[in-house]
Protein backbone atom coordinates (compact mmCIF):
# COMPACT_ATOMS: atom_id res chain seq x y z
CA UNK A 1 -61.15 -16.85 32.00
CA UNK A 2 -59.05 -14.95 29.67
CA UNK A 3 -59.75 -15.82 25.61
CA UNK A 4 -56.71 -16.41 25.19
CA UNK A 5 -56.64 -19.18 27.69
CA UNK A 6 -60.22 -20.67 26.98
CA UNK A 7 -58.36 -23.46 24.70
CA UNK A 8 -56.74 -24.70 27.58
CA UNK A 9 -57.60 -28.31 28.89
CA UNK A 10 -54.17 -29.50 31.33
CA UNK A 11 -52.68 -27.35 33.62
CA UNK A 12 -49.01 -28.22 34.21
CA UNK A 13 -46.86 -27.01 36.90
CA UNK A 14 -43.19 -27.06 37.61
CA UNK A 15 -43.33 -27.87 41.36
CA UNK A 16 -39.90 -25.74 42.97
CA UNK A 17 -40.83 -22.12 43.15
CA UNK A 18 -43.78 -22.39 41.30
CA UNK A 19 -45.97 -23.86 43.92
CA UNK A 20 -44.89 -22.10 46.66
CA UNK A 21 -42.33 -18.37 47.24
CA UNK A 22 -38.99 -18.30 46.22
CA UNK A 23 -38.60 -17.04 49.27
CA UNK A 24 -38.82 -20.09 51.27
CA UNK A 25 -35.46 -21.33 49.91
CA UNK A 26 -35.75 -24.93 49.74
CA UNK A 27 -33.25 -24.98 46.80
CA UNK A 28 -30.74 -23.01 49.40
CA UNK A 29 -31.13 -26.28 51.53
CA UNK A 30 -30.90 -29.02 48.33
CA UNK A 31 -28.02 -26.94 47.01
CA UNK A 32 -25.97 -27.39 49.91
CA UNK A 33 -26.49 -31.37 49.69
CA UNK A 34 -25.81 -31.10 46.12
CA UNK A 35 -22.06 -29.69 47.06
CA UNK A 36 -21.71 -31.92 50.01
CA UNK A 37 -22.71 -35.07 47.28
CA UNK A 38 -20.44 -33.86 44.67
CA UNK A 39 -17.98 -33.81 47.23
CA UNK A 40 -18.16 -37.14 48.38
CA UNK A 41 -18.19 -38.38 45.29
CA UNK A 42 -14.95 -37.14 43.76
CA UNK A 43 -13.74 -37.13 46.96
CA UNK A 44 -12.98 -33.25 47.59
CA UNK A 45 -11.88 -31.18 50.86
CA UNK A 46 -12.31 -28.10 48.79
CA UNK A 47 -16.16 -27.13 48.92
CA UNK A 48 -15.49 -24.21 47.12
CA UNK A 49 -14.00 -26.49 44.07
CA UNK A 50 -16.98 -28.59 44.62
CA UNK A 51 -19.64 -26.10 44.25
CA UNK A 52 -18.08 -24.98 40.98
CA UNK A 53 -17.93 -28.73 39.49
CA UNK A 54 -21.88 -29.05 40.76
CA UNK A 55 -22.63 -25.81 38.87
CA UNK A 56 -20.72 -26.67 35.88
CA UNK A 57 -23.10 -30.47 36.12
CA UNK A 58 -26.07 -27.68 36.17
CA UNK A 59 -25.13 -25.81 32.89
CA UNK A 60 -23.94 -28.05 31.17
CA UNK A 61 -25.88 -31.24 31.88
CA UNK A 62 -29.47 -29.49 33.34
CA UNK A 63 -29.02 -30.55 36.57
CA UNK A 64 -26.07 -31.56 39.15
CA UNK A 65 -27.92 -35.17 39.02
CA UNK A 66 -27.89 -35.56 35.21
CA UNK A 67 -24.17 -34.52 35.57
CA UNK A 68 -23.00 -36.98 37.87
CA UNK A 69 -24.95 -39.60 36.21
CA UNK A 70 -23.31 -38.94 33.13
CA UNK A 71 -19.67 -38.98 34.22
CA UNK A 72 -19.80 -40.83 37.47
CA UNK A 73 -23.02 -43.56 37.13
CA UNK A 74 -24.18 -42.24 40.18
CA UNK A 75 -27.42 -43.83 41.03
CA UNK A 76 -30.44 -41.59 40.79
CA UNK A 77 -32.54 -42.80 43.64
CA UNK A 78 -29.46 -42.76 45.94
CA UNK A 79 -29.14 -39.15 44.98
CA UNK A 80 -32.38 -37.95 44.71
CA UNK A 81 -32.55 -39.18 48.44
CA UNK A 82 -29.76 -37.65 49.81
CA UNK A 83 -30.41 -33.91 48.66
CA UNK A 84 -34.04 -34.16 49.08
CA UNK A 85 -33.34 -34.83 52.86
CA UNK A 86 -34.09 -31.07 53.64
CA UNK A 87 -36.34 -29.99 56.05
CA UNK A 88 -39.67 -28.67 54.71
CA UNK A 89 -41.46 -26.84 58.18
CA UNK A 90 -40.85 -23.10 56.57
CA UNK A 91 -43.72 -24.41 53.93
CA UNK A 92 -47.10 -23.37 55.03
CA UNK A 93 -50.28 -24.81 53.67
CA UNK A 94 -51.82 -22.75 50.96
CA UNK A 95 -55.60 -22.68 51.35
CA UNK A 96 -55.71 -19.73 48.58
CA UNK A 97 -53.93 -21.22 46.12
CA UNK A 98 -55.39 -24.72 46.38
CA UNK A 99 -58.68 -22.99 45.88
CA UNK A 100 -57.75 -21.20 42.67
CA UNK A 101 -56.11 -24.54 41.07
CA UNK A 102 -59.06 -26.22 41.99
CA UNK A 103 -60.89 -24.18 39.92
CA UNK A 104 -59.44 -24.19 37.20
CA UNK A 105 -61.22 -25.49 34.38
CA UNK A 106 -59.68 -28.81 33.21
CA UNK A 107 -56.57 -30.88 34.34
CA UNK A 108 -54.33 -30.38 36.73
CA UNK A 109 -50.33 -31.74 36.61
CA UNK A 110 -46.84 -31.49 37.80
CA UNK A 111 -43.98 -31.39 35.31
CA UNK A 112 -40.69 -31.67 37.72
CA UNK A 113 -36.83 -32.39 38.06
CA UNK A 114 -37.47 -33.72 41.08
CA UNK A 115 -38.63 -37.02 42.02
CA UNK A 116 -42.50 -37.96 42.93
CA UNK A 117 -41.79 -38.97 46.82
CA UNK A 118 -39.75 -35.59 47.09
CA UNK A 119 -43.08 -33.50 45.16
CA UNK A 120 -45.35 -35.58 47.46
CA UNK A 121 -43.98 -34.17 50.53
CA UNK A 122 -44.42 -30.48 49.30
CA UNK A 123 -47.57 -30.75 48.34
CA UNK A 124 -48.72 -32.50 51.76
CA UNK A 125 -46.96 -29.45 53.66
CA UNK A 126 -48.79 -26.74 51.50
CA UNK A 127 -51.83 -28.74 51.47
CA UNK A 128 -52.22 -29.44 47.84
CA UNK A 129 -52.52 -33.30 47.93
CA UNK A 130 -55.76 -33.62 46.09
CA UNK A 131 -54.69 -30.87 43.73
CA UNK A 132 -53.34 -32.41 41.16
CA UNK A 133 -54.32 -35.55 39.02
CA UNK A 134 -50.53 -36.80 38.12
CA UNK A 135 -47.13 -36.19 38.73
CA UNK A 136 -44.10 -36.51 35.62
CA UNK A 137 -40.95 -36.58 37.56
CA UNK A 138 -37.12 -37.31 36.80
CA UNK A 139 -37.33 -41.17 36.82
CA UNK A 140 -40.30 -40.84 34.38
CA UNK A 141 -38.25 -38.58 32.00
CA UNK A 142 -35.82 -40.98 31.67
CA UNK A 143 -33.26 -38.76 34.10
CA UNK A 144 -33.31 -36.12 30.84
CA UNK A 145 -34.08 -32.93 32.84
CA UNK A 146 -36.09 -29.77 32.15
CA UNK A 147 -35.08 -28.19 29.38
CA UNK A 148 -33.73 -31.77 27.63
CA UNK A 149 -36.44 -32.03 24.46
CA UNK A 150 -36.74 -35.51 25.68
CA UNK A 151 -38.08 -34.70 28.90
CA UNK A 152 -40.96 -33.23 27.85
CA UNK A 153 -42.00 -35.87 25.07
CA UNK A 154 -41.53 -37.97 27.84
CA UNK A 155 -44.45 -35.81 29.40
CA UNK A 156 -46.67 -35.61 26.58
CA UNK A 157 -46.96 -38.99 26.09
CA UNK A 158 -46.94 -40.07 29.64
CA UNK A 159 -49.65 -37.75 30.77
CA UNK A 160 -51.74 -37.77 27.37
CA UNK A 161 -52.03 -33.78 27.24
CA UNK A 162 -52.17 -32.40 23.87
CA UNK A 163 -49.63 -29.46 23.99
CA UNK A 164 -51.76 -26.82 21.75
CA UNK A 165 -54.43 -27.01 24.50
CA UNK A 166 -51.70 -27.34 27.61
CA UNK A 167 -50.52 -24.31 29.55
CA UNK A 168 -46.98 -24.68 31.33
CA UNK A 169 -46.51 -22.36 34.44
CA UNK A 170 -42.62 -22.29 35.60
CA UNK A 171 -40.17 -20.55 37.35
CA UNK A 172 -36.91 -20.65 34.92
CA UNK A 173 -37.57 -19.16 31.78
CA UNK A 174 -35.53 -21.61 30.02
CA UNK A 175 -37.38 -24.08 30.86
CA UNK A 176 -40.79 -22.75 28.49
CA UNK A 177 -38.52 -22.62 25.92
CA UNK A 178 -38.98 -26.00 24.63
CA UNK A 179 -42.83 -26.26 25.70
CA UNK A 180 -43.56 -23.10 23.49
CA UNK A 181 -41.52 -24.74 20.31
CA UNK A 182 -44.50 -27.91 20.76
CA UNK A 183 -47.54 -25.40 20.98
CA UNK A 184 -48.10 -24.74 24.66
CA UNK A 185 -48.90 -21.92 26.28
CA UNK A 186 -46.37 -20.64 28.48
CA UNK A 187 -46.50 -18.63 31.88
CA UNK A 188 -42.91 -17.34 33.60
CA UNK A 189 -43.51 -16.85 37.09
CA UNK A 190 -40.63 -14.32 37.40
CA UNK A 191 -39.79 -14.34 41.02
CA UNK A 192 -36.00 -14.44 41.48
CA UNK A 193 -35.72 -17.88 41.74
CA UNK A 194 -34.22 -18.33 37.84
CA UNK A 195 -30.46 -20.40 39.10
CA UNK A 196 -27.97 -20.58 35.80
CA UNK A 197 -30.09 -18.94 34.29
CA UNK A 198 -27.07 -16.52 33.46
CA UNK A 199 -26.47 -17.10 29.71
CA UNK A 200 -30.55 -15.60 29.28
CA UNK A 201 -29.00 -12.02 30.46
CA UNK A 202 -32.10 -9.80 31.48
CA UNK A 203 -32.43 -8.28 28.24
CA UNK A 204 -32.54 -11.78 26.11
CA UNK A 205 -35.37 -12.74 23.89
CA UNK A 206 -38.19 -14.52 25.88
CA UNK A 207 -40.77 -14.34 22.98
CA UNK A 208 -41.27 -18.11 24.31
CA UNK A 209 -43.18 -17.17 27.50
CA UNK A 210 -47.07 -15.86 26.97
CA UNK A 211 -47.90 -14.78 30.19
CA UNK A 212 -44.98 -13.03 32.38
CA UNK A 213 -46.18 -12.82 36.34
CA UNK A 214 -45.08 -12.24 39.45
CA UNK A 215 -47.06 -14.02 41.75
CA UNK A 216 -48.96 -17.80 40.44
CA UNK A 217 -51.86 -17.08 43.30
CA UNK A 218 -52.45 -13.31 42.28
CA UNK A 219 -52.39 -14.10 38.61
CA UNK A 220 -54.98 -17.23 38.98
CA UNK A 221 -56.78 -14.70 40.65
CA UNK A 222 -57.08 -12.30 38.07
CA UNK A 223 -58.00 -14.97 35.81
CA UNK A 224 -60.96 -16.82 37.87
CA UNK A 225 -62.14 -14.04 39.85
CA UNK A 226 -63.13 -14.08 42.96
CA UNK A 227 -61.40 -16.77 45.38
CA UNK A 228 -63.18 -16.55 48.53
């Protein structure tokens, strides 16, 4: 283990792109139920008109949910099960990467957007199950999304993890933002997979994220060793 990481004691992972390649495209699936919801809710025929609405609820509210909660009381649950009604068979079990968690010294925890039945299903398919310890989702952050300070108080307290001895692995940038301001160390897994993530601009200031990788598998690797 790297010194600089030796403080660590919970592990906490985003669960979208984080767990598995961008690649796979799952948000692709979810972002075309997210239109198709938006749609039927303000009753549109234009999709194009929709998809612009559903990313203005992204930028301006953290997620298309939080958006149409806010100015249309949509219910979260009914939501949540709509766009997570995606088919998950491009998701291959990860026998490398549950190895590596595994080993990791200390806890192990998801920190997402989504909901817990929806993260339960992903980890199944890349065989991750008995992985992790805990799950934080949406309904247990109070519906205030990732990067909402709230959300990750919410966290904190829900989980019990002391921040200065946390590490928080993600795939949007702005997301470690936050976690960085309350002590934690931050890794970026920069794979593509950053959506509205416009206002950051390539050249922005990301002095919030510690450890900037490419690949979560190849960099646990490099930190534990040998996997096999």
């Amino acid at each position: 283990m790297l010194p600089a990481l030796a403080h660590i004691r919970a592990w906490i992972f985003d669960l979208d792109n984080t767990l598995y390649p961008a690649s796979a495209d799952l948000f692709g699936l979810m972002d075309k139920r997210m239109t198709a919801y938006v749609a039927r809710t303000l009753g549109l025929t234009d999709m194009a008109e929709a998809y612009r609405i559903q990313k203005g609820y992204f930028q301006q509210h953290g997620t298309t949910m939080a958006g149409l909660m806010a100015e249309h009381e949509v219910d979260p649950h009914h939501y949540l099960a709509d766009v997570h009604d995606i088919d998950l068979s491009v998701l291959a079990e990860d026998a490398r990467l549950a190895r590596l968690i595994a080993r990791l010294p200390g806890r192990k925890l998801i920190f997402t957007n989504g909901d817990e039945p929806y993260a339960r299903k992903v980890l199944a398919r890349l065989g991750l199950s008995e992985t992790f310890e805990a799950i934080h989702d949406i309904h247990a952050s109070a519906y205030k999304p990732k990067p909402h300070e709230a959300s990750y108080a919410s966290m904190i307290e829900g989980l019990g993890v002391d921040p200065a001895q946390s590490a928080f692995v993600e795939d949007m940038a702005r997301n470690l933002a936050p976690a960085k301001a309350l002590g934690m160390t931050t890794v970026w897994i920069d794979n593509g997979s950053e959506q509205g993530g416009s206002e950051q601009g390539h050249d922005a200031d990301r002095s919030y994220v510690d450890h900037h990788i490419t690949d979560l598998a190849d960099w646990l690797h490099s930190l534990l060793g040998d996997d096999l």
